[in-house]
Protein backbone atom coordinates (compact mmCIF):
# COMPACT_ATOMS: atom_id res chain seq x y z
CA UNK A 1 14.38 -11.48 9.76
CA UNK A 2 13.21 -8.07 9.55
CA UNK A 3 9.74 -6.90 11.38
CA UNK A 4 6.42 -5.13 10.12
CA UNK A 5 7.76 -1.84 11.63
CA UNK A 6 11.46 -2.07 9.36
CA UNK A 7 9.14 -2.67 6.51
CA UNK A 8 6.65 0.33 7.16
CA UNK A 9 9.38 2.65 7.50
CA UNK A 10 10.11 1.42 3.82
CA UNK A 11 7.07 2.09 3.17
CA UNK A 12 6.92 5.51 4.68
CA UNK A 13 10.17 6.68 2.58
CA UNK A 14 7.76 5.83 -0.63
CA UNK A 15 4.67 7.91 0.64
CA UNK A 16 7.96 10.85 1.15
CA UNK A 17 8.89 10.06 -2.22
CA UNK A 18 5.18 10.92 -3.47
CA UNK A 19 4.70 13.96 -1.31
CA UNK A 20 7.65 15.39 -2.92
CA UNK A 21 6.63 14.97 -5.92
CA UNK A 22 3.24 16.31 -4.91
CA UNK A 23 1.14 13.11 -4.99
CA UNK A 24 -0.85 11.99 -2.26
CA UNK A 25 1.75 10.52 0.11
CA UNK A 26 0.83 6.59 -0.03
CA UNK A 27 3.40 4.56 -0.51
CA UNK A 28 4.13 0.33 -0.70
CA UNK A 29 6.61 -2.48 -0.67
CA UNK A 30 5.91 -5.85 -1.45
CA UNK A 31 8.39 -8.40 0.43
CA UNK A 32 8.72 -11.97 -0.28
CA UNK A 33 10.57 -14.29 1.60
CA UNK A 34 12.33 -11.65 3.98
CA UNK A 35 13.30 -9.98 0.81
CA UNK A 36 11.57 -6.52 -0.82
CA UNK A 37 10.83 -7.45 -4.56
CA UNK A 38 8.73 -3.97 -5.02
CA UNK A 39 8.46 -0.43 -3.97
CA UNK A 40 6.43 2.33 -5.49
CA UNK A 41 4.23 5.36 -4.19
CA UNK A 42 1.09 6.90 -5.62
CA UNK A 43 1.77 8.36 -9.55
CA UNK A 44 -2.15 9.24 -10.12
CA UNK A 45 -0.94 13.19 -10.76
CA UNK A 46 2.73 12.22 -12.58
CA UNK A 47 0.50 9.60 -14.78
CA UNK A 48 -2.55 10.93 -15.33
CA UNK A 49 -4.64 7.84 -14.02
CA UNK A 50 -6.92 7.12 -11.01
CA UNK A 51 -5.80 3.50 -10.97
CA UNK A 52 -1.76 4.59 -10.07
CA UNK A 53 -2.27 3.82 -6.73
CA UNK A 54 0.84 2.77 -4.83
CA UNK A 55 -0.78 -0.72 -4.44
CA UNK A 56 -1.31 -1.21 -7.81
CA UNK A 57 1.75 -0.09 -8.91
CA UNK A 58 3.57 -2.86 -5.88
CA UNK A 59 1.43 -5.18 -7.34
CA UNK A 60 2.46 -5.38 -10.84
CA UNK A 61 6.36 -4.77 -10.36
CA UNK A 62 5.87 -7.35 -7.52
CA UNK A 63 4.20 -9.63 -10.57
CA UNK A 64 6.60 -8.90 -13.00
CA UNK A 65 9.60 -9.65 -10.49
CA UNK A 66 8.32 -13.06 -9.96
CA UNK A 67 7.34 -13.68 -13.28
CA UNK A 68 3.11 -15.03 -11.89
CA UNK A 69 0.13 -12.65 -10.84
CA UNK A 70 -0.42 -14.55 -7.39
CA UNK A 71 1.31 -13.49 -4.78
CA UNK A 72 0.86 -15.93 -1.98
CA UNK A 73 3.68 -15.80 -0.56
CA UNK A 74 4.16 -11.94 -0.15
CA UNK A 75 2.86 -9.08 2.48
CA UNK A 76 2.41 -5.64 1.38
CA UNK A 77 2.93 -2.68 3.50
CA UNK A 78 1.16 -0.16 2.69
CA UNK A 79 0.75 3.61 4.74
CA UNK A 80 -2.66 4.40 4.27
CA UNK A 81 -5.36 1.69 4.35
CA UNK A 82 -6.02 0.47 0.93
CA UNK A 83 -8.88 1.53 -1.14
CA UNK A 84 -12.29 -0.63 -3.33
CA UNK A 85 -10.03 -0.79 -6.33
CA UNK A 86 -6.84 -1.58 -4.44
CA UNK A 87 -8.60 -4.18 -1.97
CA UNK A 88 -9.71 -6.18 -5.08
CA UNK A 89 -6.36 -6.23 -6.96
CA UNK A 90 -5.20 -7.40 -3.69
CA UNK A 91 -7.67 -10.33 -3.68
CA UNK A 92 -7.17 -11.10 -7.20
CA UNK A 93 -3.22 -11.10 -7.05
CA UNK A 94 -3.80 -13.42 -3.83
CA UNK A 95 -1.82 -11.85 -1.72
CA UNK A 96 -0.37 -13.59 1.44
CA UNK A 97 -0.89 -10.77 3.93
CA UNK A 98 -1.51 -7.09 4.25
CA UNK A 99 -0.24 -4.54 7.01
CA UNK A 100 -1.19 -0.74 6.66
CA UNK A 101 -0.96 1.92 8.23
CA UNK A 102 -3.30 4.65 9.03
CA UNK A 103 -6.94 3.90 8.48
CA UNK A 104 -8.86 5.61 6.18
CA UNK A 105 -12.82 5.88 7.52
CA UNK A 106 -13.57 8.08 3.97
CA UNK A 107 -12.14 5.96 1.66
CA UNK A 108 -10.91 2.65 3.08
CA UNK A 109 -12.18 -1.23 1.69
CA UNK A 110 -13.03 -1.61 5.43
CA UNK A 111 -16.25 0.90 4.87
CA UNK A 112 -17.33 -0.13 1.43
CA UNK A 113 -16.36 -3.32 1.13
CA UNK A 114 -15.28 -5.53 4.03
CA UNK A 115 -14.83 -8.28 2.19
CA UNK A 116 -13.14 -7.81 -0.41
CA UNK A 117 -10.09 -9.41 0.16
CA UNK A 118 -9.05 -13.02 -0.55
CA UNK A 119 -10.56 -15.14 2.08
CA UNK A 120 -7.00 -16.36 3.09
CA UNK A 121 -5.05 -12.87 3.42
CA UNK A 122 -3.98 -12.24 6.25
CA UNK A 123 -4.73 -8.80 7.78
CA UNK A 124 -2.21 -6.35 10.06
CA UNK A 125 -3.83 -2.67 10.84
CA UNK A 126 -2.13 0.27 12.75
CA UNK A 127 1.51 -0.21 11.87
CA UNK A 128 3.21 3.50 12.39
CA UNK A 129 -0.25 4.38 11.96
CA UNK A 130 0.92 7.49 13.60
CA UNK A 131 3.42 8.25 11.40
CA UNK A 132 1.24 7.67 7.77
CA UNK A 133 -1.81 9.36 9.23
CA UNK A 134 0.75 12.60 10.38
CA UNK A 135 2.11 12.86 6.85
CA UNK A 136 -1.37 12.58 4.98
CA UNK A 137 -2.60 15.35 7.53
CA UNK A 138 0.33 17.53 6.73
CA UNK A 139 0.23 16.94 2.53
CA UNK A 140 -3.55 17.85 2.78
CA UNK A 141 -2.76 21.31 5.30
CA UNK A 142 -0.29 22.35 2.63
CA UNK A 143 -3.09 21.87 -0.35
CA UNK A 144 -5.46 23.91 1.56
């Protein structure tokens, strides 16, 4: 059985995949049952819309791959703490758990809205936190 830390690092070669693609380098899997059903990255700039978060976009293949929008049974990793929007498509698709990575005290569902999350999701913070804070840092020196 693989670890939170084998599937951050999956996680981290999505939020690669969006920095290369210029996108703000968040990116997600979504295992069930010792098994990875979705990845994605952010796709806000390739799609043209604020709600192509990397969450959302785990979410929904997650979804579709099990064929039901709860996803009890499931963790996502994701790099970057998840946003308001994200944090309530993570309550509504019911997830199991959440682990993330770097916090994020602009943005993150931990400033706004603390609760947000399904009552019964279980919550992991600072995975390679390190690691998804040092490539957000880097994407935003090269913008500037």
């Amino acid at each position: 059985m693989a670890d939170d830390t084998f599937y951050m690092k999956q996680a981290l070669a999505e939020a690669h995949k969006a920095a290369d693609r210029g996108e703000v380098p968040v990116g997600a899997v979504v295992v069930c049952r010792d098994r990875i059903i979705a990845r994605s990255h952010n796709l806000t700039e390739t799609l043209n819309d604020v709600t192509a978060h990397a969450e959302m976009q785990a979410i929904t293949a997650a979804a579709n791959f099990l064929g039901g929008k709860y996803l009890t049974d499931c963790t996502l990793y994701v790099t970057v703490e998840p946003c308001v929007m994200c944090a309530g498509a993570i309550a509504w698709a019911q997830l199991g758990r959440l682990v993330f990575g770097a916090s994020d005290e602009k943005r993150g569902y931990q400033k706004y809205a603390p609760n947000a999350l399904h009552p019964k999701t279980v919550v992991v913070q600072g995975v390679l936190s390190e690691e998804s804070a040092e490539l957000m840092k880097v994407f935003f020196k090269k913008k500037r």
